[in-house]
Protein backbone atom coordinates (compact mmCIF):
# COMPACT_ATOMS: atom_id res chain seq x y z
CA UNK A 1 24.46 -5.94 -7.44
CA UNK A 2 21.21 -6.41 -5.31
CA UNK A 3 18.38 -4.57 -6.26
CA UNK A 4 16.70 -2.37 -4.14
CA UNK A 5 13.12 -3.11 -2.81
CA UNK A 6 10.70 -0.84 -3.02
CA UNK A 7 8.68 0.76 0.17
CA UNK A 8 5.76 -1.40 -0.10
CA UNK A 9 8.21 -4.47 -1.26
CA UNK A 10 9.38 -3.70 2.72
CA UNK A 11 5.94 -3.16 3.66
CA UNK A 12 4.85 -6.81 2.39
CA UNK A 13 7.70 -8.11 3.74
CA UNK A 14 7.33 -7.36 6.99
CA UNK A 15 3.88 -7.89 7.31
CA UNK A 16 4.57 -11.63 6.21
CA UNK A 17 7.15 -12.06 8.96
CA UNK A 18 5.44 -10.15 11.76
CA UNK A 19 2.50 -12.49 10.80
CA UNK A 20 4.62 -15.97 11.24
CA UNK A 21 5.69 -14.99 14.65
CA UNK A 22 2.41 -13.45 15.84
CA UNK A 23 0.96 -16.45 17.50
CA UNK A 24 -1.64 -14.43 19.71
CA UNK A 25 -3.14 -12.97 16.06
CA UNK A 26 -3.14 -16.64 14.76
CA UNK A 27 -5.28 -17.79 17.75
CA UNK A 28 -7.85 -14.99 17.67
CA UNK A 29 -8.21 -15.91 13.85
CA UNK A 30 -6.75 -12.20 13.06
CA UNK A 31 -5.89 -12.06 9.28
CA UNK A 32 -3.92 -9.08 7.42
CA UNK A 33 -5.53 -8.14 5.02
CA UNK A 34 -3.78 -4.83 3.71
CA UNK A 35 -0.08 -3.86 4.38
CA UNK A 36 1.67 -0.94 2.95
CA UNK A 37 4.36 1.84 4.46
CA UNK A 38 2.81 3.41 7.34
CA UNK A 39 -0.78 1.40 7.14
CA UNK A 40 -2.46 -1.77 7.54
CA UNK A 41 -6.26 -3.41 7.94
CA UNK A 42 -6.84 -6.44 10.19
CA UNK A 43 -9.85 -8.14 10.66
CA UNK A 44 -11.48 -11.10 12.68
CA UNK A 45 -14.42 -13.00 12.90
CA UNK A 46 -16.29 -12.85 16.64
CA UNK A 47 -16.51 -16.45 18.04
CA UNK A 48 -18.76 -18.24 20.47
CA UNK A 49 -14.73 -18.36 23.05
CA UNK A 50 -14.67 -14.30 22.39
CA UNK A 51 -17.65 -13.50 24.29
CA UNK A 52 -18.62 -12.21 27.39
CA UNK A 53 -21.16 -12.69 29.81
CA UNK A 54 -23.44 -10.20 28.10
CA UNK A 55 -23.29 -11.99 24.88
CA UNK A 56 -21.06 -9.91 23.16
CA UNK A 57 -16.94 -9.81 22.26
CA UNK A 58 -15.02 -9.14 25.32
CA UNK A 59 -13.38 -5.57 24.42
CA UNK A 60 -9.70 -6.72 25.41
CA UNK A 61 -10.59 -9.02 22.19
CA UNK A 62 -11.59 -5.82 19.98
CA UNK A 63 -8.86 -3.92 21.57
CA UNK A 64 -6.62 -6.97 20.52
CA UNK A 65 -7.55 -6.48 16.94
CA UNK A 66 -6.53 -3.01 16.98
CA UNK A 67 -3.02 -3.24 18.44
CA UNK A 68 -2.62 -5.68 15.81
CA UNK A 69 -3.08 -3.48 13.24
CA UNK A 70 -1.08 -0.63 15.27
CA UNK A 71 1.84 -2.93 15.25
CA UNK A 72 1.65 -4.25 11.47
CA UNK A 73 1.26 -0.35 10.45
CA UNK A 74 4.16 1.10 12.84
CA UNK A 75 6.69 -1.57 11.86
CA UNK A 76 5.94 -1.40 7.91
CA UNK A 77 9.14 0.25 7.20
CA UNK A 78 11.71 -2.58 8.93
CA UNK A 79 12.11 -0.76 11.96
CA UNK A 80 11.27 -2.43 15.26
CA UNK A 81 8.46 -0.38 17.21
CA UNK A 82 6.41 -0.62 20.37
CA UNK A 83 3.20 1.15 21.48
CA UNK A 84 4.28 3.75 24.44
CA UNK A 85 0.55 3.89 24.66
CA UNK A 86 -2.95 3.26 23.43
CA UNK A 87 -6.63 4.35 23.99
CA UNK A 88 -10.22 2.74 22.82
CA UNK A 89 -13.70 3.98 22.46
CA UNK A 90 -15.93 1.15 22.00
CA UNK A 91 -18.76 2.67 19.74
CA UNK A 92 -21.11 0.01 19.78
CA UNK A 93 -21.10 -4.15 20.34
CA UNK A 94 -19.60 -7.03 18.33
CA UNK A 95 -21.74 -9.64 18.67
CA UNK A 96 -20.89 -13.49 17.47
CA UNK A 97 -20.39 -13.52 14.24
CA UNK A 98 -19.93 -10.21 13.66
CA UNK A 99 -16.70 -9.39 11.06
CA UNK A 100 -14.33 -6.78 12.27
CA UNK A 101 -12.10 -4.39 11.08
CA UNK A 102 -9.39 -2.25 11.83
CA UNK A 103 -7.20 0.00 9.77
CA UNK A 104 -4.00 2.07 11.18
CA UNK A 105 -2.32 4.81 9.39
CA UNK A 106 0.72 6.21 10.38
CA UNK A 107 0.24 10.08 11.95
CA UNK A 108 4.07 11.11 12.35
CA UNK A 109 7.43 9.20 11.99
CA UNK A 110 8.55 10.94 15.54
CA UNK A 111 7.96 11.31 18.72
């Protein structure tokens, strides 16, 4: 008889697959760092190709970061999810070199 896995056993789980078949998060040097049911943290490095023309990360970059971690935390329990919608306030500029981070934590399970 199989054992049962436990919720973050599923949690790890996914978060290694989702990771081998997320090629955009492998190219922007995104690496997840925390996984568990219903959260995750992401973070990233700001290179010299992630800039703008002001100098600073282009914000489709940052907002890259944090639909990664969206994704990682909203399909931590094995079931297949997709953002209906998002919003971003930038607070301030990443400049080159900068680390980032983003952490998502689930809010409901519906809806």
């Amino acid at each position: 008889m199989k054992e049962a896995r436990s919720s973050q056993q599923i949690a790890d789980a996914c978060g290694v697959h989702m990771y081998e078949m997320d090629q955009m998060a492998r190219l922007l040097g995104i690496v997840l760092d925390e996984m568990a049911p219903g959260r995750s943290r992401v973070s990233m490095t700001v290179r010299d190709d992630m800039a703008n023309s002001v100098g600073t990360c282009h914000g489709g970059i940052i907002f890259s970061l944090a639909d990664c971690a969206f994704a990682y935390s909203c399909n931590s329990r094995n079931r297949k999810t997709v953002a209906a919608g998002a919003s971003i306030d930038f607070v301030s500029a990443a400049r080159l070199g900068d680390r980032l981070t983003a952490v998502a934590e689930e809010r409901a399970l519906v809806g």
